[in-house]
PDB file of N, CA and C in Angstrom:
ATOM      1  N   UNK A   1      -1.536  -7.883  11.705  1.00  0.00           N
ATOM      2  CA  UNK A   1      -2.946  -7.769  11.351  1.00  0.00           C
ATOM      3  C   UNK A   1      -3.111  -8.178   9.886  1.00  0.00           C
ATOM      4  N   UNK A   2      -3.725  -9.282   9.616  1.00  0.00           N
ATOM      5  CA  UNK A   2      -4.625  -9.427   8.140  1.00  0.00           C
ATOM      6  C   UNK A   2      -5.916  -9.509   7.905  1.00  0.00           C
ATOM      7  N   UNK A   3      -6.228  -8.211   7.334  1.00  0.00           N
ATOM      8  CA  UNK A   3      -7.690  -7.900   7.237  1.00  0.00           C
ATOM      9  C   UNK A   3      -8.447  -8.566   5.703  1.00  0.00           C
ATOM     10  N   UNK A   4      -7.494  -9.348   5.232  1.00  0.00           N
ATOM     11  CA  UNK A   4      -8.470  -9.785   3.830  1.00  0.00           C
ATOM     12  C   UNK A   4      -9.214 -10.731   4.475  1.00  0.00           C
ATOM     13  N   UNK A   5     -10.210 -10.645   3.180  1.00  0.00           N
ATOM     14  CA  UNK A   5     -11.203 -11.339   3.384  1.00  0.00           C
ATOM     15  C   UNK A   5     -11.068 -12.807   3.263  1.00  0.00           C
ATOM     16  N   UNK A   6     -11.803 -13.690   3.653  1.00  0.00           N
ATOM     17  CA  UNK A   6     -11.657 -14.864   3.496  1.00  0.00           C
ATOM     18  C   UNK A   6     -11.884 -15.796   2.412  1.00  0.00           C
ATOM     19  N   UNK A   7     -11.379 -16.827   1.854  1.00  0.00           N
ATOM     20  CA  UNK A   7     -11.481 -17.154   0.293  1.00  0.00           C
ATOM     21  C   UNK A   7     -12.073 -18.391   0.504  1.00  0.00           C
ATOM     22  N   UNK A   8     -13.092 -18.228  -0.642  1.00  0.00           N
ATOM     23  CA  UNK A   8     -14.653 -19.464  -0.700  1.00  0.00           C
ATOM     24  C   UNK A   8     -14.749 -19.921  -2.156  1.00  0.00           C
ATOM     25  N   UNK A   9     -15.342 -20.904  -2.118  1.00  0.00           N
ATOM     26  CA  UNK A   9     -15.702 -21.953  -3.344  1.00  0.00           C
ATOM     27  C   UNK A   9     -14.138 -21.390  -4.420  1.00  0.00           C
ATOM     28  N   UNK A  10     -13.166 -22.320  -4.028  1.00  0.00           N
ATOM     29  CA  UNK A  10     -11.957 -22.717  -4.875  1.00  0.00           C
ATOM     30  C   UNK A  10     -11.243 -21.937  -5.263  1.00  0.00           C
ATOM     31  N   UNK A  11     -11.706 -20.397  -4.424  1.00  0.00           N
ATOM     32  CA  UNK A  11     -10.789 -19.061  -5.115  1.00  0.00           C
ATOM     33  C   UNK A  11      -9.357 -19.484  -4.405  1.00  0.00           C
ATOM     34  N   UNK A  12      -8.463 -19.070  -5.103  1.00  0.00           N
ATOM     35  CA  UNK A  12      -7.165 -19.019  -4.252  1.00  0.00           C
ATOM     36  C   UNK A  12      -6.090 -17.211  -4.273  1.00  0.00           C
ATOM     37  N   UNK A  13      -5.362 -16.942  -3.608  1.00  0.00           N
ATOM     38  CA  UNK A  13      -4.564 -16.120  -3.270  1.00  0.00           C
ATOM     39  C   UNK A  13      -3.039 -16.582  -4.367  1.00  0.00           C
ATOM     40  N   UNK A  14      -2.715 -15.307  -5.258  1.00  0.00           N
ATOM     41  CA  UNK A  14      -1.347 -15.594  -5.888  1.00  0.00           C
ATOM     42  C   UNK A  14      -0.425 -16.083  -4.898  1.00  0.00           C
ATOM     43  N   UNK A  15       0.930 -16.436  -5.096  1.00  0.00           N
ATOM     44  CA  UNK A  15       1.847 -16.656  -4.379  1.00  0.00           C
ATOM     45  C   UNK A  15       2.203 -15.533  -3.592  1.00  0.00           C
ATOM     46  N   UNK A  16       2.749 -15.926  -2.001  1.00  0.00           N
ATOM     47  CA  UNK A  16       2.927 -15.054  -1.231  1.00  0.00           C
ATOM     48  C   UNK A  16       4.685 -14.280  -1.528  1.00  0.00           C
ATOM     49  N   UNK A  17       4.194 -13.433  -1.562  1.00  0.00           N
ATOM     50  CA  UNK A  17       5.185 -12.292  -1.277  1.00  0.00           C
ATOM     51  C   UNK A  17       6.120 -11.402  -0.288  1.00  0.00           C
ATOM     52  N   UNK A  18       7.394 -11.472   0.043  1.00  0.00           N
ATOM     53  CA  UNK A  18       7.333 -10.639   1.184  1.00  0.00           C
ATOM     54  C   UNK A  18       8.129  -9.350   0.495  1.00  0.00           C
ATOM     55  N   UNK A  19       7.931  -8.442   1.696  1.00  0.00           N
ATOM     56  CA  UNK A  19       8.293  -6.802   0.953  1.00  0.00           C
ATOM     57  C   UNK A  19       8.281  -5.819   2.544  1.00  0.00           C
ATOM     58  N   UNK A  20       8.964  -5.024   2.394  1.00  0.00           N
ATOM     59  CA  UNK A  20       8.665  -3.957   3.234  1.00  0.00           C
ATOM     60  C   UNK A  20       7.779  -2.878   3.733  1.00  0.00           C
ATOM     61  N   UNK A  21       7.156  -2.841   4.821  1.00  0.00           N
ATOM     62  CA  UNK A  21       5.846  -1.604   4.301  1.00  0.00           C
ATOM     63  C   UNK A  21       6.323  -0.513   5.508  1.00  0.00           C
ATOM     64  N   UNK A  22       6.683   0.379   5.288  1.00  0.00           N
ATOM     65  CA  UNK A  22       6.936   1.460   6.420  1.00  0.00           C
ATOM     66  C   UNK A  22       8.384   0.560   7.329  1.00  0.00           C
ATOM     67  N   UNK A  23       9.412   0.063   7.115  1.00  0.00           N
ATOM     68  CA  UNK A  23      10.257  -0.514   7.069  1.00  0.00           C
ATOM     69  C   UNK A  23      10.131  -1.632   7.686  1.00  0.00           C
ATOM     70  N   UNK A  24       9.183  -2.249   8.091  1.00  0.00           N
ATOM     71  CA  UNK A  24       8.822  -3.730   8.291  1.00  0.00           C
ATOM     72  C   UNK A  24       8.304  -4.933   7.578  1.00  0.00           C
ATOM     73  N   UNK A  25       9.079  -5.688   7.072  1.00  0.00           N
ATOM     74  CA  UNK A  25       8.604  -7.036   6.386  1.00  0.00           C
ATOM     75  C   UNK A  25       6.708  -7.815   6.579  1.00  0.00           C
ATOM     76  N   UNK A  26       6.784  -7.794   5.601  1.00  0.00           N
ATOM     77  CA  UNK A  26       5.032  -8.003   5.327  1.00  0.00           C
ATOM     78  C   UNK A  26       5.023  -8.579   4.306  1.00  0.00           C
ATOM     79  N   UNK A  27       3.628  -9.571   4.322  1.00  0.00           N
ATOM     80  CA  UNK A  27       3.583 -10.725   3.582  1.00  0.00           C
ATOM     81  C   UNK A  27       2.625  -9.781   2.361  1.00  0.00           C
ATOM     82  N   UNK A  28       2.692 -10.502   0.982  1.00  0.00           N
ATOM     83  CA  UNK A  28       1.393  -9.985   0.363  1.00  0.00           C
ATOM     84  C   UNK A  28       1.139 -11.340  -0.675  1.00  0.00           C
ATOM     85  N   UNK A  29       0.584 -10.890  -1.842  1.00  0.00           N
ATOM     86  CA  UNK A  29       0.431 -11.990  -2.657  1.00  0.00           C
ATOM     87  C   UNK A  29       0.214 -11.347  -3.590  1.00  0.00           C
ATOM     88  N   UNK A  30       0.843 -11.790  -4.876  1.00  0.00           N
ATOM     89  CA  UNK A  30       0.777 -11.966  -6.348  1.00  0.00           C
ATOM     90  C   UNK A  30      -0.745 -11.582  -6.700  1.00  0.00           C
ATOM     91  N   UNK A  31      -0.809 -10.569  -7.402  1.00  0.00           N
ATOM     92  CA  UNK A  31      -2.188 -10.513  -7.615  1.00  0.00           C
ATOM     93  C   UNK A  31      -2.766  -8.616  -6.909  1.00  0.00           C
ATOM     94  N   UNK A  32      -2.027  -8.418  -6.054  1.00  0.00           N
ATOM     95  CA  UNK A  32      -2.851  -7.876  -4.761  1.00  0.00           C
ATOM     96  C   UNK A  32      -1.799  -6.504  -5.204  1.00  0.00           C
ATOM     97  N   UNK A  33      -2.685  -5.326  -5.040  1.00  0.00           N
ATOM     98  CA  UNK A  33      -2.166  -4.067  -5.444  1.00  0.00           C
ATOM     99  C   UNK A  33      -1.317  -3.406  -3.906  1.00  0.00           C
ATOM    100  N   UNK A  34      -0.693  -2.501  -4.289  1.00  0.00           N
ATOM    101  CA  UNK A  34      -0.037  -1.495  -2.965  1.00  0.00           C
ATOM    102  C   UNK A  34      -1.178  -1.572  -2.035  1.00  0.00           C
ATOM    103  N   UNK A  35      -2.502  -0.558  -2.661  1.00  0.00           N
ATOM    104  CA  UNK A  35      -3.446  -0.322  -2.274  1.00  0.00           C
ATOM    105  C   UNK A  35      -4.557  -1.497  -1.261  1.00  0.00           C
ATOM    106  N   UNK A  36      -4.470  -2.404  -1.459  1.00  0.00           N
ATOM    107  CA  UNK A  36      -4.912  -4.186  -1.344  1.00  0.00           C
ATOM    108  C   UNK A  36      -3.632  -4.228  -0.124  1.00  0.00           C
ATOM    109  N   UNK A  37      -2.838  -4.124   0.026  1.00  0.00           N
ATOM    110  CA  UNK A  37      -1.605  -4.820   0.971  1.00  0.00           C
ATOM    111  C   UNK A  37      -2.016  -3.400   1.946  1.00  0.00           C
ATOM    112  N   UNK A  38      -2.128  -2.210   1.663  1.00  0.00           N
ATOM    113  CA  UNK A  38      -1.928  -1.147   2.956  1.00  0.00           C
ATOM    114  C   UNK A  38      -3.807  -1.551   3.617  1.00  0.00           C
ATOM    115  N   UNK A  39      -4.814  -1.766   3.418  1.00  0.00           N
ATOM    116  CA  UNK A  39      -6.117  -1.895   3.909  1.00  0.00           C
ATOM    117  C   UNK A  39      -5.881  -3.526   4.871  1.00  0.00           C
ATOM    118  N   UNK A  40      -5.305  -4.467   4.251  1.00  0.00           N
ATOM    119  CA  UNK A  40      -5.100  -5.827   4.719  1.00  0.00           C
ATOM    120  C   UNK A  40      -4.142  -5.041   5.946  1.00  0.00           C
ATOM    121  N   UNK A  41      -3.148  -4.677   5.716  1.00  0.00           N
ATOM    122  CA  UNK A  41      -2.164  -3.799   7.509  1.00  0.00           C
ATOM    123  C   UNK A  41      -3.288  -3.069   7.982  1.00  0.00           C
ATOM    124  N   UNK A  42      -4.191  -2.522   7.633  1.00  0.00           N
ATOM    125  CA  UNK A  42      -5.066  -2.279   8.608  1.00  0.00           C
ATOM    126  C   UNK A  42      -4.544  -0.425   8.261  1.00  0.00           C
ATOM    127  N   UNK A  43      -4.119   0.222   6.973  1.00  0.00           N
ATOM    128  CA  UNK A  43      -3.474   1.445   7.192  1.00  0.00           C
ATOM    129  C   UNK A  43      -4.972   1.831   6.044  1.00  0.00           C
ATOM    130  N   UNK A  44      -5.884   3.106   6.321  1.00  0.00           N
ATOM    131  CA  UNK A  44      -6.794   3.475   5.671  1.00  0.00           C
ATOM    132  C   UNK A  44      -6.082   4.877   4.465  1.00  0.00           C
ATOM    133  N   UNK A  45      -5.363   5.151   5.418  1.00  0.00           N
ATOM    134  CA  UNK A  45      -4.353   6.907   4.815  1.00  0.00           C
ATOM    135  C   UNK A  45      -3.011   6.172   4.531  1.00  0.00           C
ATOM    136  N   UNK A  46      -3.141   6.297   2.864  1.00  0.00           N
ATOM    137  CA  UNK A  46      -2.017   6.421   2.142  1.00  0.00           C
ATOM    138  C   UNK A  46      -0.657   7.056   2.347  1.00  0.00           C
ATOM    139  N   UNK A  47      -1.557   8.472   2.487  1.00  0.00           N
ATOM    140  CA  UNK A  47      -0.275   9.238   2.595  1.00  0.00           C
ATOM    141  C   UNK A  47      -0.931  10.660   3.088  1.00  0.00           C
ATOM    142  N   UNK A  48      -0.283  11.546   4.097  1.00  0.00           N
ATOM    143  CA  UNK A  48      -0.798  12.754   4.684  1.00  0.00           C
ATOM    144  C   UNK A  48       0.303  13.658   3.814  1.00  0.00           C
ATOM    145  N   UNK A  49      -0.777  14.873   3.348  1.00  0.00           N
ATOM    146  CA  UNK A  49      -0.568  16.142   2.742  1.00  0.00           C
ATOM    147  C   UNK A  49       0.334  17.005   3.641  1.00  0.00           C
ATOM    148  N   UNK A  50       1.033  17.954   3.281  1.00  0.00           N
ATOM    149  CA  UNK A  50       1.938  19.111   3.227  1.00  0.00           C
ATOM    150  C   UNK A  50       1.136  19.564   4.898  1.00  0.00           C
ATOM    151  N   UNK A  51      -0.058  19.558   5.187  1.00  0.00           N
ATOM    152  CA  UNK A  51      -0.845  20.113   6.229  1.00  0.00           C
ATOM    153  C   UNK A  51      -1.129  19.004   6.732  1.00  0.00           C
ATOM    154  N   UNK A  52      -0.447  18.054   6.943  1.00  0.00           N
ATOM    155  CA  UNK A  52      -1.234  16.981   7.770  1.00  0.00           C
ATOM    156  C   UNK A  52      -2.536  15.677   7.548  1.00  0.00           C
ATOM    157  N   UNK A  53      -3.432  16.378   6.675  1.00  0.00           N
ATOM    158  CA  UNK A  53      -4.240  15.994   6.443  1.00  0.00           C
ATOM    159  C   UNK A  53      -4.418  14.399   5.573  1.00  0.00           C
ATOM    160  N   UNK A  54      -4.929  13.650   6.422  1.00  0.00           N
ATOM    161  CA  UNK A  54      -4.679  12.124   5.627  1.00  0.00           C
ATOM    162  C   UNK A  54      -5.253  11.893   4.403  1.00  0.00           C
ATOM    163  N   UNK A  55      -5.053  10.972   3.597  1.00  0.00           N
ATOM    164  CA  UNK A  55      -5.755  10.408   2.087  1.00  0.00           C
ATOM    165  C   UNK A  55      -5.309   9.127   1.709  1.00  0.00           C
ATOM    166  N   UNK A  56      -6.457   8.752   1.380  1.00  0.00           N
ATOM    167  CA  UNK A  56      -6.489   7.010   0.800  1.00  0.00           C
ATOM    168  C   UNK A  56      -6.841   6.763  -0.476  1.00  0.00           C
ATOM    169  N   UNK A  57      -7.455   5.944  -0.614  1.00  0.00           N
ATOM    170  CA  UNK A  57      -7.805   5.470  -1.978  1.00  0.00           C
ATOM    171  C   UNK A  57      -9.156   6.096  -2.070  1.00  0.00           C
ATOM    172  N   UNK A  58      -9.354   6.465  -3.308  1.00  0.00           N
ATOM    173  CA  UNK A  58     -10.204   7.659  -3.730  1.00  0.00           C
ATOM    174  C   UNK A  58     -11.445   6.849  -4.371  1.00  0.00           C
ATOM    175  N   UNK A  59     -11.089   7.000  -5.660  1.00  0.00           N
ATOM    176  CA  UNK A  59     -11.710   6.372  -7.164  1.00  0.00           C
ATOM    177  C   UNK A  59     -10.888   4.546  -7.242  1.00  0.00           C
ATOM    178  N   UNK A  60      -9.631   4.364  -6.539  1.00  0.00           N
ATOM    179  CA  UNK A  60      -9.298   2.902  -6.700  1.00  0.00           C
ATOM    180  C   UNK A  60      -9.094   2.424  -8.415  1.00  0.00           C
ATOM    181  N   UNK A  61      -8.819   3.464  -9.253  1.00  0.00           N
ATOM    182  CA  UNK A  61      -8.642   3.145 -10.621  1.00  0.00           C
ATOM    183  C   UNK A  61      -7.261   4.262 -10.933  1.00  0.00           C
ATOM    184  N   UNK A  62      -7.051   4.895 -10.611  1.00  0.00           N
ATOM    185  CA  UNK A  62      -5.490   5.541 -11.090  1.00  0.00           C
ATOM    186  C   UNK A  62      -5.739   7.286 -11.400  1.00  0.00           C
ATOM    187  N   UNK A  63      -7.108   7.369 -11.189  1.00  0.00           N
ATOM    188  CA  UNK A  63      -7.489   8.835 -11.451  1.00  0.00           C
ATOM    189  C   UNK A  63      -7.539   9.820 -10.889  1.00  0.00           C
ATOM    190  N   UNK A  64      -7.366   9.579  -9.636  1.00  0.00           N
ATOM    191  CA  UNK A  64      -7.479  10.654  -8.725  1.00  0.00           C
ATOM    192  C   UNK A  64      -6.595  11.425  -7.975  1.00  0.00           C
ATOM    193  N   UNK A  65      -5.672  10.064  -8.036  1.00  0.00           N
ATOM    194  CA  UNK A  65      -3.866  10.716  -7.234  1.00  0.00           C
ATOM    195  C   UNK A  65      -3.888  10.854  -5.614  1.00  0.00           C
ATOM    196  N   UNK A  66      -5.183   9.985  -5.144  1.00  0.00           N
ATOM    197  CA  UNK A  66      -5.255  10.318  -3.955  1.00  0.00           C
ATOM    198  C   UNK A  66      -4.347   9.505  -2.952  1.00  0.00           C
ATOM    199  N   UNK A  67      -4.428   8.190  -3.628  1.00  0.00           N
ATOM    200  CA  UNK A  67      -3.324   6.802  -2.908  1.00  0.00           C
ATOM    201  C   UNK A  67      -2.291   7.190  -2.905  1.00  0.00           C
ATOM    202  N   UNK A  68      -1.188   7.897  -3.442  1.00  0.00           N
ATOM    203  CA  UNK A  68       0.022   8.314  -3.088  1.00  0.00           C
ATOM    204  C   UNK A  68       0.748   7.754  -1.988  1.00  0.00           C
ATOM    205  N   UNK A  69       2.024   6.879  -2.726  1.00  0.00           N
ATOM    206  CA  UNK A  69       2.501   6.093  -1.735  1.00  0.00           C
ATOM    207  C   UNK A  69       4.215   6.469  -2.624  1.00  0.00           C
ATOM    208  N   UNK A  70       5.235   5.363  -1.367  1.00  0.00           N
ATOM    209  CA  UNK A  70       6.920   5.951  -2.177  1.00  0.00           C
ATOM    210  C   UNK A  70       6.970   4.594  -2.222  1.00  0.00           C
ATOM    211  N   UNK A  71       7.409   3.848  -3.505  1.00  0.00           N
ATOM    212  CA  UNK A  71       8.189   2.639  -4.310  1.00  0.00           C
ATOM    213  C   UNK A  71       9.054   2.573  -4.189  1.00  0.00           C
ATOM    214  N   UNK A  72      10.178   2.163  -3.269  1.00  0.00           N
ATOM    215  CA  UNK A  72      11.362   1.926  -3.993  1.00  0.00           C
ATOM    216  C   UNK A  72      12.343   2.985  -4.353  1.00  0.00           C
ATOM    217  N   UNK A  73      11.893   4.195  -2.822  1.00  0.00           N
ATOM    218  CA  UNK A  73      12.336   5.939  -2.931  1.00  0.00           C
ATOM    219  C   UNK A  73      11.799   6.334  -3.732  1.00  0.00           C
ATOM    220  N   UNK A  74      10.821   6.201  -5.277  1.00  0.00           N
ATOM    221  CA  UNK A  74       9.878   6.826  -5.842  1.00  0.00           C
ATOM    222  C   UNK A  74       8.712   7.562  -5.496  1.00  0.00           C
ATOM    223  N   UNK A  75       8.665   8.427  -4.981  1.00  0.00           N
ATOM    224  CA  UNK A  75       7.557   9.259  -3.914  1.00  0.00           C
ATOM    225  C   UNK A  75       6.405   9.310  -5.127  1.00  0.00           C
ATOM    226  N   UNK A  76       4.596   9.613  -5.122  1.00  0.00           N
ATOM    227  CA  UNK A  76       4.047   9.551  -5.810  1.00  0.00           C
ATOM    228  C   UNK A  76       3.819   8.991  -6.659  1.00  0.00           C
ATOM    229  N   UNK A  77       3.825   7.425  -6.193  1.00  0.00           N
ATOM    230  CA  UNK A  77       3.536   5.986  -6.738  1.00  0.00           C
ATOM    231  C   UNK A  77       2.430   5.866  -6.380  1.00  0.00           C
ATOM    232  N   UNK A  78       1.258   5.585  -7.588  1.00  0.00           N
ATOM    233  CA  UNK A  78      -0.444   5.405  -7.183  1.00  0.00           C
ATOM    234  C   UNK A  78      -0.167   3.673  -6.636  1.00  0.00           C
ATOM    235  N   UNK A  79      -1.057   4.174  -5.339  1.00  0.00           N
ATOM    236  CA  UNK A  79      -0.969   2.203  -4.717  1.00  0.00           C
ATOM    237  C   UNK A  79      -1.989   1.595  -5.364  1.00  0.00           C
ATOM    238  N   UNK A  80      -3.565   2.264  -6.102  1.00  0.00           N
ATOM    239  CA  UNK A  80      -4.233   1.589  -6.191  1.00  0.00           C
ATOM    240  C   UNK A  80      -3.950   1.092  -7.716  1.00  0.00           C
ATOM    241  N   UNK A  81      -2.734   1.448  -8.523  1.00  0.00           N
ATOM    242  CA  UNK A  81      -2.699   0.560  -9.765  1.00  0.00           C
ATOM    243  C   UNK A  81      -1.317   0.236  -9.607  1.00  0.00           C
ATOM    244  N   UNK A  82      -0.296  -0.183  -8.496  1.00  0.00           N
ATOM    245  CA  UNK A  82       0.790  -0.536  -8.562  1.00  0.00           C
ATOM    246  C   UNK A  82       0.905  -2.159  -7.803  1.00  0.00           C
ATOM    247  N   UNK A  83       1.339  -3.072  -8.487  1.00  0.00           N
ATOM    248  CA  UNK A  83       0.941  -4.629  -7.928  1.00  0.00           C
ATOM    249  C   UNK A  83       2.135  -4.640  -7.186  1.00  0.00           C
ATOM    250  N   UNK A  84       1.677  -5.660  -6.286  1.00  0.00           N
ATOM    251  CA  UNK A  84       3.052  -6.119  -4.886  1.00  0.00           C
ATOM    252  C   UNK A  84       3.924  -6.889  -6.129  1.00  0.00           C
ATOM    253  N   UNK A  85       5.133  -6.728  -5.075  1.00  0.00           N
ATOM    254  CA  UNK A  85       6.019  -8.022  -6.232  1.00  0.00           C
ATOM    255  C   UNK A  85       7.225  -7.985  -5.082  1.00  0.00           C
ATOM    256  N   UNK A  86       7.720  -9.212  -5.036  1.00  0.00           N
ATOM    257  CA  UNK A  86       8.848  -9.641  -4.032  1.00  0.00           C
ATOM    258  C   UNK A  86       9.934  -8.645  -4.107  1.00  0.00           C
ATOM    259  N   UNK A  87       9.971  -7.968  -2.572  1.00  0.00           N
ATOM    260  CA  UNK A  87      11.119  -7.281  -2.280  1.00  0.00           C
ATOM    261  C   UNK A  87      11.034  -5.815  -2.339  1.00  0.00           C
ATOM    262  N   UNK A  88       9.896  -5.404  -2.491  1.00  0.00           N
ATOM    263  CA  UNK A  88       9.837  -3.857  -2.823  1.00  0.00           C
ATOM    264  C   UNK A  88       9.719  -3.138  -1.455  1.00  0.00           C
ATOM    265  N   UNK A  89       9.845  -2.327  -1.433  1.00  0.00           N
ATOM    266  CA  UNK A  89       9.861  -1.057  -0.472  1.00  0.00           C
ATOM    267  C   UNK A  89       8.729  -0.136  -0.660  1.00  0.00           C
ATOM    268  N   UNK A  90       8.016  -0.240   0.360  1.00  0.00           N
ATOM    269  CA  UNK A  90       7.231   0.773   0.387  1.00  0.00           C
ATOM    270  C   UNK A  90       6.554   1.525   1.922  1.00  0.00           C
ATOM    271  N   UNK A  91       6.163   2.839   1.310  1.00  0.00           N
ATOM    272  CA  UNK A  91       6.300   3.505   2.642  1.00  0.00           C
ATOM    273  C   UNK A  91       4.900   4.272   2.079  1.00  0.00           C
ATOM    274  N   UNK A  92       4.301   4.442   3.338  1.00  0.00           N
ATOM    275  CA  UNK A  92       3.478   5.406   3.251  1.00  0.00           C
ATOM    276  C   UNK A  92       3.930   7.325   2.931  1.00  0.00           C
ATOM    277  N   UNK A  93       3.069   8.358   2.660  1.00  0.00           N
ATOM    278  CA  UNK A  93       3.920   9.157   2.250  1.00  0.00           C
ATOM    279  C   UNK A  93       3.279  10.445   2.697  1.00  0.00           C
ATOM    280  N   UNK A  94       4.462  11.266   3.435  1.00  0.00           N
ATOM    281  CA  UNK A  94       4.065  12.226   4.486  1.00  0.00           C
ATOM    282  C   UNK A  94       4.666  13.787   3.417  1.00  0.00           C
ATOM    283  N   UNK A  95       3.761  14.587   2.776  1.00  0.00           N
ATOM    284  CA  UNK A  95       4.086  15.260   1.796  1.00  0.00           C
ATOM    285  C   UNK A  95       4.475  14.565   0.700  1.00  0.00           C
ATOM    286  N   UNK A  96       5.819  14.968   0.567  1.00  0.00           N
ATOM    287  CA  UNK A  96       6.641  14.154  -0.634  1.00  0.00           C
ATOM    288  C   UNK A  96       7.708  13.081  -0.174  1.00  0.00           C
ATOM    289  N   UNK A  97       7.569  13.430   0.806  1.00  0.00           N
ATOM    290  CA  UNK A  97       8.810  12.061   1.447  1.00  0.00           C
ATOM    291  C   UNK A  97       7.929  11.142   2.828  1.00  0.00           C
ATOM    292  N   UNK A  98       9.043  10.183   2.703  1.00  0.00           N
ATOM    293  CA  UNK A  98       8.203   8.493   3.062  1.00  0.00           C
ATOM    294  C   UNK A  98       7.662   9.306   4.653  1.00  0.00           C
ATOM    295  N   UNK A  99       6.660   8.756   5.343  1.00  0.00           N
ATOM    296  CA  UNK A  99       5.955   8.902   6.757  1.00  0.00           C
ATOM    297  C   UNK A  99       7.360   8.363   7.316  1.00  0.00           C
ATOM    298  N   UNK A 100       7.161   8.911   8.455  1.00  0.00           N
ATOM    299  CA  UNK A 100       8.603   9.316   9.578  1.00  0.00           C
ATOM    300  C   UNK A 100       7.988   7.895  10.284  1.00  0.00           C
ATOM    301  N   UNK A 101       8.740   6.796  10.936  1.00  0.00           N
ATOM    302  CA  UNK A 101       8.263   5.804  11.535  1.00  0.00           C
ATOM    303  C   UNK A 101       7.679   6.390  12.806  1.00  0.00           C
ATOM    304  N   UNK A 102       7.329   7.348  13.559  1.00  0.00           N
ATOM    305  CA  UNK A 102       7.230   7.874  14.438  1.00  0.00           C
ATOM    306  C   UNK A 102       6.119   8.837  14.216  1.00  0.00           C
ATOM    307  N   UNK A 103       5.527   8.694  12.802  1.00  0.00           N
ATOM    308  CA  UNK A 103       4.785   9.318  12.372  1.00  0.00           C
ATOM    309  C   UNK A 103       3.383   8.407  12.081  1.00  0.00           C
TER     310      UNK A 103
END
């Protein structure tokens, strides 16, 4: 699934990227935040709380702590100010540790 939007009058997309998202290879591009690559997969919830409860991007500026995603085994990595970059790992995040693929 790629949900970005479509690009008009001469805009272009950074260079494509590939990276892991919930342990599957996924394209992104130069330019394009955690936050930007999990909405394009079509994933709205960042990461579900201690109770289950899902959360996404909040405020989309670094203030709120709601995007919570794991970098690279770094749990509580904000997606909406962390940029894609070739080869990273990332997982959505179920408490403090990565969403269970089954999850």
């Amino acid at each position: 699934m790629d949900a970005r939007l479509p690009l008009h009058g001469g805009l272009e997309r950074g260079p494509a990227v590939t990276l892991t998202l919930d342990g599957r290879p996924v394209t992104a591009y130069e330019g394009e935040s955690v936050a930007t690559l999990l909405y394009a997969e079509g994933h709205l919830a960042t990461r579900f709380t201690r109770n289950g409860e899902p959360r996404g991007v909040y405020c989309g500026m670094g203030v709120c702590f709601d995007c919570l995603v794991v970098v690279d085994g770094i749990p509580n990595t904000r997606a909406c100010v962390t940029w894609v970059r070739e080869g990273m790992a990332v997982s959505r995040q179920d408490g403090f540790a990565p969403l269970r693929e089954d999850g």
